[in-house]
PDB file of N, CA and C in Angstrom:
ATOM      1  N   UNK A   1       0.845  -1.172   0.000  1.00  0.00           N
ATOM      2  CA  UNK A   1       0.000   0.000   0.000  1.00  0.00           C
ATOM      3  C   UNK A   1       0.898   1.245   0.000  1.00  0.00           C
ATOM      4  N   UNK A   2       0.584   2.064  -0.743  1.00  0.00           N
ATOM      5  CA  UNK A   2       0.981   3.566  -1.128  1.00  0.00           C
ATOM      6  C   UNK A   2       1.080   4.636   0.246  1.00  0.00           C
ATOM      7  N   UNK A   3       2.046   5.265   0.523  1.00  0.00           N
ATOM      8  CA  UNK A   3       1.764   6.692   1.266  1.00  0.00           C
ATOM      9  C   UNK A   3       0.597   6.953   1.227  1.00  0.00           C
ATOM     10  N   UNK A   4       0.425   7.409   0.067  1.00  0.00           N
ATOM     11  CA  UNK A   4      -0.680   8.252  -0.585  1.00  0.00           C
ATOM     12  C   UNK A   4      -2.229   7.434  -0.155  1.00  0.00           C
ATOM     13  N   UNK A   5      -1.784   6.264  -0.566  1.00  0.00           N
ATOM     14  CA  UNK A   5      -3.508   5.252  -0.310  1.00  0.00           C
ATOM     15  C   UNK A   5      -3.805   5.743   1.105  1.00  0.00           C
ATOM     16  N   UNK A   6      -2.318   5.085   1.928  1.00  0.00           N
ATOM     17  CA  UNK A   6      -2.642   5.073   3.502  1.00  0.00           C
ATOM     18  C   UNK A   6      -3.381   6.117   3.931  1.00  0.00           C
ATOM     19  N   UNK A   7      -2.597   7.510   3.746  1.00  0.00           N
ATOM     20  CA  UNK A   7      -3.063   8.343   4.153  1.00  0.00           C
ATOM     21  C   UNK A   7      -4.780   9.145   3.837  1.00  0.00           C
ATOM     22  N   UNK A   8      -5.078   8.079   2.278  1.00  0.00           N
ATOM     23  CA  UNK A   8      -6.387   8.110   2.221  1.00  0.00           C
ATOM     24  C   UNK A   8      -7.410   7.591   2.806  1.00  0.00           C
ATOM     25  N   UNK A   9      -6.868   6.252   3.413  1.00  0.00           N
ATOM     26  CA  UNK A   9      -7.668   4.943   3.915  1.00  0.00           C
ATOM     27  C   UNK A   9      -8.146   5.636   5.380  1.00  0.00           C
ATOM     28  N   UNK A  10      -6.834   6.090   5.878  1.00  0.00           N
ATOM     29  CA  UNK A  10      -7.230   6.767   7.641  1.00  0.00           C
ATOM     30  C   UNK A  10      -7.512   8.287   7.466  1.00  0.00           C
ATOM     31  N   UNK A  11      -7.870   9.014   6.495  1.00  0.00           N
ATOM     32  CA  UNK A  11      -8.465  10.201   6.688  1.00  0.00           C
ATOM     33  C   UNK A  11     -10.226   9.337   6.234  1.00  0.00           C
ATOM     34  N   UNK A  12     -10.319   8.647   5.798  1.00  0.00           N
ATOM     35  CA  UNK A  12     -11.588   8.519   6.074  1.00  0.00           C
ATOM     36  C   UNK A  12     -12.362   7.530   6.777  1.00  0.00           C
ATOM     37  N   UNK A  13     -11.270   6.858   7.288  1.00  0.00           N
ATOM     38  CA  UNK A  13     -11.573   5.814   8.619  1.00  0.00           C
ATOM     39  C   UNK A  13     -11.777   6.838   9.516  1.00  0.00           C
ATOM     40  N   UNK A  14     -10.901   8.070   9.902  1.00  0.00           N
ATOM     41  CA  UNK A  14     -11.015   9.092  10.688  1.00  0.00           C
ATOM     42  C   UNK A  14     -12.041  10.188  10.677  1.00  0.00           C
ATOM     43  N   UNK A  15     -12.609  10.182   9.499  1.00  0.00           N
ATOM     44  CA  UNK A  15     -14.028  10.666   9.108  1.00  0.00           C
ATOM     45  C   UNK A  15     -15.350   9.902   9.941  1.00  0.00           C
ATOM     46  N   UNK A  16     -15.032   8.649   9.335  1.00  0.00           N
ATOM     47  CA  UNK A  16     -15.790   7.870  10.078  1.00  0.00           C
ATOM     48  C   UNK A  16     -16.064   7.613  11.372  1.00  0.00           C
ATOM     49  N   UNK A  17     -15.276   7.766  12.167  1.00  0.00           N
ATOM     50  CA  UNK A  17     -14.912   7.544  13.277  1.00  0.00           C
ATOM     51  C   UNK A  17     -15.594   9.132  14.566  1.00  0.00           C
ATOM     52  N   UNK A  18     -15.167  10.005  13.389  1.00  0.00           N
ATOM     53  CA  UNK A  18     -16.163  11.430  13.915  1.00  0.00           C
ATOM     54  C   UNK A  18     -17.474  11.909  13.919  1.00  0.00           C
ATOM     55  N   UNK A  19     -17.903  10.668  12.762  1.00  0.00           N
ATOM     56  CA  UNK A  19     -19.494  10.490  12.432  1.00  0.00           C
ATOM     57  C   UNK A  19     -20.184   9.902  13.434  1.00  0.00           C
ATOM     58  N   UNK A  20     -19.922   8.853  13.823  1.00  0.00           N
ATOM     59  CA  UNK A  20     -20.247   7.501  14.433  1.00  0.00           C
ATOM     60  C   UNK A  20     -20.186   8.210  16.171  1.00  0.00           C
ATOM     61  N   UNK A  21     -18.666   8.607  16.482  1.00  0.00           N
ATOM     62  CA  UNK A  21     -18.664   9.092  17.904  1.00  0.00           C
ATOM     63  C   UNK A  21     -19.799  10.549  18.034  1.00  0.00           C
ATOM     64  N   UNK A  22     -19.647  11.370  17.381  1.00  0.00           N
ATOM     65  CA  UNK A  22     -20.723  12.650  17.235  1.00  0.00           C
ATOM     66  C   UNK A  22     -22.109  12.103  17.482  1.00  0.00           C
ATOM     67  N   UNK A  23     -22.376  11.363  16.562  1.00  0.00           N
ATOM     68  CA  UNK A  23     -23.737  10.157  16.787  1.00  0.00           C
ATOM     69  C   UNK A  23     -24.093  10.053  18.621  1.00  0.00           C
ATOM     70  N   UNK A  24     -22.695   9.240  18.884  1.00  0.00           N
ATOM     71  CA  UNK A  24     -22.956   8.912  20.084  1.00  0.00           C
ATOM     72  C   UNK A  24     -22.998   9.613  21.002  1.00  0.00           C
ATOM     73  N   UNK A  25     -22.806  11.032  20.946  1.00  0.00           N
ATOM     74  CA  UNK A  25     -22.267  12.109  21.979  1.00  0.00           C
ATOM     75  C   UNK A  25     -23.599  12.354  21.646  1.00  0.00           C
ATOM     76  N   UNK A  26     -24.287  12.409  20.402  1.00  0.00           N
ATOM     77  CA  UNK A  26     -26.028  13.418  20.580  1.00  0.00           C
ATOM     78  C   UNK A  26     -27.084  12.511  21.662  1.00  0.00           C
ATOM     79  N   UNK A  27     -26.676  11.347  21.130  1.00  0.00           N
ATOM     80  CA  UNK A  27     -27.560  10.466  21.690  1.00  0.00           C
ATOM     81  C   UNK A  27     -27.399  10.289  23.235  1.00  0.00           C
ATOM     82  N   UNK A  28     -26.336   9.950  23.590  1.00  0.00           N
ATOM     83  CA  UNK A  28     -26.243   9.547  25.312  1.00  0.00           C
ATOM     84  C   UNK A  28     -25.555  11.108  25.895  1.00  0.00           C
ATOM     85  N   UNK A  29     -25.089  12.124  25.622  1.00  0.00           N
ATOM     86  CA  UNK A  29     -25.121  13.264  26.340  1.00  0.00           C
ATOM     87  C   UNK A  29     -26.277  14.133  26.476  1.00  0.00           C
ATOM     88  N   UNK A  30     -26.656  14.529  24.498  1.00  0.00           N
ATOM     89  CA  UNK A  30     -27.402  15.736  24.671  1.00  0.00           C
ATOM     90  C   UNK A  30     -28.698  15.452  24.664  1.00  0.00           C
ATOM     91  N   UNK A  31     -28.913  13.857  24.315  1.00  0.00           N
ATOM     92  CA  UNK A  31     -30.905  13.371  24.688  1.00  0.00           C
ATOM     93  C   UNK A  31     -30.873  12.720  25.834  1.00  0.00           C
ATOM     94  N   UNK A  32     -29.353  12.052  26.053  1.00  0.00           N
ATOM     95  CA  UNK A  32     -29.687  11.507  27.732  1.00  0.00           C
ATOM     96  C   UNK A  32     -29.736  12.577  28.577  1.00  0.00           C
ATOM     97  N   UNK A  33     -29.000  13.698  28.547  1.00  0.00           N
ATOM     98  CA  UNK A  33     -28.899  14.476  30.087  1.00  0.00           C
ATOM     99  C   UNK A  33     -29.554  15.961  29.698  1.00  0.00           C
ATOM    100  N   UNK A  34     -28.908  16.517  28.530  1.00  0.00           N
ATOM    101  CA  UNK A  34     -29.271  17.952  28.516  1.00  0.00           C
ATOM    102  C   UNK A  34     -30.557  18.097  28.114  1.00  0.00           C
ATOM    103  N   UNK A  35     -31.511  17.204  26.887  1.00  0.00           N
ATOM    104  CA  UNK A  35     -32.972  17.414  26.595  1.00  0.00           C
ATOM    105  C   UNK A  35     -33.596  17.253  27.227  1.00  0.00           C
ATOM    106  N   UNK A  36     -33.660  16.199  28.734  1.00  0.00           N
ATOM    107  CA  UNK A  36     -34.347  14.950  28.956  1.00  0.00           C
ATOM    108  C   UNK A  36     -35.372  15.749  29.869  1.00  0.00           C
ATOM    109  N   UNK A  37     -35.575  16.729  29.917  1.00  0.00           N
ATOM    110  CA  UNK A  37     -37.008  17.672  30.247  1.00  0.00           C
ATOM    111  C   UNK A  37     -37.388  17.890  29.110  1.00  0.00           C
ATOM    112  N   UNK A  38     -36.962  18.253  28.201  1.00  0.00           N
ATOM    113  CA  UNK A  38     -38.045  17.942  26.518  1.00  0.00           C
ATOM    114  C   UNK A  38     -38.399  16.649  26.042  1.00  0.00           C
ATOM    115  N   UNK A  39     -37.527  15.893  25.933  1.00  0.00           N
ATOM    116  CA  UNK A  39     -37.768  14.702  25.943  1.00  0.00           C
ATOM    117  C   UNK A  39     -38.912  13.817  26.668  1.00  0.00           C
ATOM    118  N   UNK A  40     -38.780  14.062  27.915  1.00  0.00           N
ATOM    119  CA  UNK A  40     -39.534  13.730  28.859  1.00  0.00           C
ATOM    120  C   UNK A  40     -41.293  14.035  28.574  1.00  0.00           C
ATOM    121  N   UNK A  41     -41.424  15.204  27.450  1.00  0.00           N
ATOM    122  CA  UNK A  41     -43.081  15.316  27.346  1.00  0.00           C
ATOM    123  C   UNK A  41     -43.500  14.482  26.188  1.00  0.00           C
ATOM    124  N   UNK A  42     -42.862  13.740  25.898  1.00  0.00           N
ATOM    125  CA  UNK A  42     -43.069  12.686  24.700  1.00  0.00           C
ATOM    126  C   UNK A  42     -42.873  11.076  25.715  1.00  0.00           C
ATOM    127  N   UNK A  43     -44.365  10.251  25.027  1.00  0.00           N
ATOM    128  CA  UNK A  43     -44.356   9.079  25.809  1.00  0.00           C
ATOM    129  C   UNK A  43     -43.782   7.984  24.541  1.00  0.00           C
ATOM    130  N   UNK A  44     -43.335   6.969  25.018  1.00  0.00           N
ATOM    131  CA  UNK A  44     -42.427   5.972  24.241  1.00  0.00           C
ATOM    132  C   UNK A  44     -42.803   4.627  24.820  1.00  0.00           C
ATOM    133  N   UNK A  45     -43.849   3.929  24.371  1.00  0.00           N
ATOM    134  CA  UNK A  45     -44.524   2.444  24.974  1.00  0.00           C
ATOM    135  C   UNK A  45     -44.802   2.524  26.434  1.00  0.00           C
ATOM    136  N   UNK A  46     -45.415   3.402  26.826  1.00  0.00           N
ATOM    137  CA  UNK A  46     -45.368   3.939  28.459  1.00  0.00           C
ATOM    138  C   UNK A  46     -44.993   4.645  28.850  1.00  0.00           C
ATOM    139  N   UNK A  47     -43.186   4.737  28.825  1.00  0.00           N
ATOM    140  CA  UNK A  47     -42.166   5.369  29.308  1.00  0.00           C
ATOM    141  C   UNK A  47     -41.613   6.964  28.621  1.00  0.00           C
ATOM    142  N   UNK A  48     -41.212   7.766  29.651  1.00  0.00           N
ATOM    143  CA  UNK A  48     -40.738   9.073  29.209  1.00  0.00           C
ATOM    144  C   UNK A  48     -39.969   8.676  28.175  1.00  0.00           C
ATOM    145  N   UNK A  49     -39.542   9.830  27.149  1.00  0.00           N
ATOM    146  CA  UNK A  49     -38.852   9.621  26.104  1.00  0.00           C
ATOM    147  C   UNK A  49     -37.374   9.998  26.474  1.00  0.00           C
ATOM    148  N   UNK A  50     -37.432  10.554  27.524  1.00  0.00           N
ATOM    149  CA  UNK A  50     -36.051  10.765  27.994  1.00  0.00           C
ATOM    150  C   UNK A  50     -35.290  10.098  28.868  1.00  0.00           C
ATOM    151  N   UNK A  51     -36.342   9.723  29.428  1.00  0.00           N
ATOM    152  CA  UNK A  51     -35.793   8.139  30.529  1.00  0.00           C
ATOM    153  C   UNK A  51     -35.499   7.287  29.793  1.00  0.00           C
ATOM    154  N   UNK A  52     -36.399   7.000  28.598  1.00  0.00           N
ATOM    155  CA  UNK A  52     -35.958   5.384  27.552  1.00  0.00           C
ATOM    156  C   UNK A  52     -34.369   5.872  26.862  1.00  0.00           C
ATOM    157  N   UNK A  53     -34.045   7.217  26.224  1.00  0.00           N
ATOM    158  CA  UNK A  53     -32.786   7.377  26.037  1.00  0.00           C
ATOM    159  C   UNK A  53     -31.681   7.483  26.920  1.00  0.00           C
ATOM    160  N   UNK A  54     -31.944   7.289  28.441  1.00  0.00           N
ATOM    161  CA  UNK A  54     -31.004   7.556  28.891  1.00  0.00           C
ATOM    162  C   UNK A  54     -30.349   6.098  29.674  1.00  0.00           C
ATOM    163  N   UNK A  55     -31.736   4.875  29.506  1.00  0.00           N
ATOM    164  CA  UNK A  55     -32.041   4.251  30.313  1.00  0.00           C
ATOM    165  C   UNK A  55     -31.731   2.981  28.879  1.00  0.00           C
ATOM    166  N   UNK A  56     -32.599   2.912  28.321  1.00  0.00           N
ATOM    167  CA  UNK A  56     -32.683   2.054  26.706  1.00  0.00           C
ATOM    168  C   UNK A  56     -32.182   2.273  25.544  1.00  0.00           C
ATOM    169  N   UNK A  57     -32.645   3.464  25.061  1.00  0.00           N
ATOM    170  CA  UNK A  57     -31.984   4.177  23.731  1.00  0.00           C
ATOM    171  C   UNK A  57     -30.510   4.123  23.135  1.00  0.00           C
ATOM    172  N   UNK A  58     -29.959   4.879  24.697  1.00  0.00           N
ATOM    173  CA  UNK A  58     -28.425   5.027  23.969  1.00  0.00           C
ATOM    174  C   UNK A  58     -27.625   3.877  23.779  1.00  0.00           C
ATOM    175  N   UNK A  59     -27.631   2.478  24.912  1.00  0.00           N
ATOM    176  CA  UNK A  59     -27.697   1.360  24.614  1.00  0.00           C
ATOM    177  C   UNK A  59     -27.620   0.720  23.303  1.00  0.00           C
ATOM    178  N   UNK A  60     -28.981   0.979  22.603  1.00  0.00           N
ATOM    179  CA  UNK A  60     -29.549   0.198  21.521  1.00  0.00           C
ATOM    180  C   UNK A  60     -28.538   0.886  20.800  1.00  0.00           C
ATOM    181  N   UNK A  61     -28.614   1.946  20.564  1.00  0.00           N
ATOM    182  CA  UNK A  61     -27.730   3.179  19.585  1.00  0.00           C
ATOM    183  C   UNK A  61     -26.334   2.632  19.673  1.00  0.00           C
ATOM    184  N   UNK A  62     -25.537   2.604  20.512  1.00  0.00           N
ATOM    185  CA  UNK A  62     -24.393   2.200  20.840  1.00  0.00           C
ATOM    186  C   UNK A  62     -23.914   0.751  19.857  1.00  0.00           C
ATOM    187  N   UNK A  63     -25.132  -0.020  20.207  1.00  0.00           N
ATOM    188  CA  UNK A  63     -24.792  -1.464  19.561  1.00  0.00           C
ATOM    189  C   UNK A  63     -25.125  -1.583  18.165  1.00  0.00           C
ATOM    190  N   UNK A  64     -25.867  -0.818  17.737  1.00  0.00           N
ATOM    191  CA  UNK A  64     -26.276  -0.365  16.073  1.00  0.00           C
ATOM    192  C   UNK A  64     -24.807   0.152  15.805  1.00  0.00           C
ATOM    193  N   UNK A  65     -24.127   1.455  16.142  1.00  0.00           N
ATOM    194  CA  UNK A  65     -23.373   1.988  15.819  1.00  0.00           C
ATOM    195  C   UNK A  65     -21.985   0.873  15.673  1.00  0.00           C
ATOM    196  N   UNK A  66     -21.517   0.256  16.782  1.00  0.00           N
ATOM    197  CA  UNK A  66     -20.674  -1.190  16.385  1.00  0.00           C
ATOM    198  C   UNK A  66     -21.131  -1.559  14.876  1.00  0.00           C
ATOM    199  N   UNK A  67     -21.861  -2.287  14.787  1.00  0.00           N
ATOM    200  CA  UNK A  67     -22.418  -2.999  13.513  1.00  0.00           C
ATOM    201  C   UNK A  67     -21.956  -2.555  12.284  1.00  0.00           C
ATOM    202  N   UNK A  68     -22.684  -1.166  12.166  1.00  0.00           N
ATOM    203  CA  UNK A  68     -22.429   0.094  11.233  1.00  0.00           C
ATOM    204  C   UNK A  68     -21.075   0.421  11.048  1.00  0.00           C
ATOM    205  N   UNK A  69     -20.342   0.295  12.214  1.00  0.00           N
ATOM    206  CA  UNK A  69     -18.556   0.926  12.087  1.00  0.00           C
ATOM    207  C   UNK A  69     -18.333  -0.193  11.663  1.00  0.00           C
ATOM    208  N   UNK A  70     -18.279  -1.852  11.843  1.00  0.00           N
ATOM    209  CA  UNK A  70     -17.681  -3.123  11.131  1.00  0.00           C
ATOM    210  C   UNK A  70     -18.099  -2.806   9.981  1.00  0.00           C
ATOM    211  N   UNK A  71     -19.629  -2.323   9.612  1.00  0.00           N
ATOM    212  CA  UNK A  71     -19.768  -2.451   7.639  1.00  0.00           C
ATOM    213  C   UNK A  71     -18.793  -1.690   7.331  1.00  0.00           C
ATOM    214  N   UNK A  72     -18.565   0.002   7.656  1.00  0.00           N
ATOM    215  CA  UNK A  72     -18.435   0.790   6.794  1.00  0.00           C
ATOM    216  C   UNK A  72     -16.637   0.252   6.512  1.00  0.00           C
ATOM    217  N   UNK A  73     -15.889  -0.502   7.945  1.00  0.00           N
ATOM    218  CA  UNK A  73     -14.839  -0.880   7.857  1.00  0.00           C
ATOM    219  C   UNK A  73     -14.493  -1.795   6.564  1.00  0.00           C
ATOM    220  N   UNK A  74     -15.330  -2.495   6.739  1.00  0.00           N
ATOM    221  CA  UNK A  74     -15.225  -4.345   5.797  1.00  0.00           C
ATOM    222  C   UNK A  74     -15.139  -3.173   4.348  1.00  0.00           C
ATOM    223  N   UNK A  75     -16.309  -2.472   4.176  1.00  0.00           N
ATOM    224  CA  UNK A  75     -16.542  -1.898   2.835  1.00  0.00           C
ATOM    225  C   UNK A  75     -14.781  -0.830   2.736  1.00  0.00           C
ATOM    226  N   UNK A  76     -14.682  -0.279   3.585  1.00  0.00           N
ATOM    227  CA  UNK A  76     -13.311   0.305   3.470  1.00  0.00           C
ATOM    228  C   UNK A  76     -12.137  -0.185   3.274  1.00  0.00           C
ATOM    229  N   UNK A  77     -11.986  -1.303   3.812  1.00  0.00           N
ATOM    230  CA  UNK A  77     -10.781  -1.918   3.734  1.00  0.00           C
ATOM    231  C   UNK A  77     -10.611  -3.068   2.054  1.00  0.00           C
ATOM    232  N   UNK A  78     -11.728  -3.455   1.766  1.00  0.00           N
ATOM    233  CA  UNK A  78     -12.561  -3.878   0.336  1.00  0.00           C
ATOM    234  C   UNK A  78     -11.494  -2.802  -0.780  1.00  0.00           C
ATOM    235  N   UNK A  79     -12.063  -1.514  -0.358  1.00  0.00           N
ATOM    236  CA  UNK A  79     -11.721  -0.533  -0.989  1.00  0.00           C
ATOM    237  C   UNK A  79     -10.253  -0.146  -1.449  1.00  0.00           C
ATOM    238  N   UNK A  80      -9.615  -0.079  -0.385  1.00  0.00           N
ATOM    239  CA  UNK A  80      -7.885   0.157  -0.812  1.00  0.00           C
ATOM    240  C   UNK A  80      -7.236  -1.741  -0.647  1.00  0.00           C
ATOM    241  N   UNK A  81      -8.286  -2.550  -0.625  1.00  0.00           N
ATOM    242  CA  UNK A  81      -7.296  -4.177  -0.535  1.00  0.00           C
ATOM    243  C   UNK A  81      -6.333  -4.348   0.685  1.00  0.00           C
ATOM    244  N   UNK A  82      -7.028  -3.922   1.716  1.00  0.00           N
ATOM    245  CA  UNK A  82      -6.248  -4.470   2.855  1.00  0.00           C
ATOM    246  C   UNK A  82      -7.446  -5.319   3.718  1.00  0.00           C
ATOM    247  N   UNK A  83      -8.442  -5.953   2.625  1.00  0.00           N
ATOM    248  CA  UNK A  83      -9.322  -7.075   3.851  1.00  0.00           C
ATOM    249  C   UNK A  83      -8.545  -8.295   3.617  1.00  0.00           C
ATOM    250  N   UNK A  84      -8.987  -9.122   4.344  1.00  0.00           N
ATOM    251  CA  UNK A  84      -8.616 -10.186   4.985  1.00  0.00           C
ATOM    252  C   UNK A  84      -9.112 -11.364   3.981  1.00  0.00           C
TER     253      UNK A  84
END
């Protein structure tokens, strides 16, 4: 692999990586703690909508986001020929 590739492969692994964590910072900081009185006037199968994100949500989110970072990886690494 090339300088040039490398340094293409991890500027957008590193893209990725700012997508995915940003994701996770909206979800378990700014809907778990800072909305969760707005949140809270919205009901979700019973439960406050801000309790289920702070309690369920970010959770679920978290383990979606894994999943999502292995595709976009497999598809990346596909890309410049460093899969396995």
């Amino acid at each position: 692999m090339s300088e040039k590739s490398m340094k293409a492969y991890w500027k957008e692994n590193l893209k990725y990586l700012a997508i995915l964590l940003s994701i996770w910072f909206l979800v378990s900081y700014v809907f778990g703690i800072l909305l969760v009185d707005q949140l809270n006037t919205i009901k979700l199968g019973g439960y406050k909508l801000g309790f289920w994100f702070a309690q369920q949500g970010s959770m679920y989110v978290f383990v979606i986001l894994i999943f999502v970072y292995v595709w976009l990886m497999n598809k990346l690494d596909k890309k410049y020929g460093v899969d396995e």
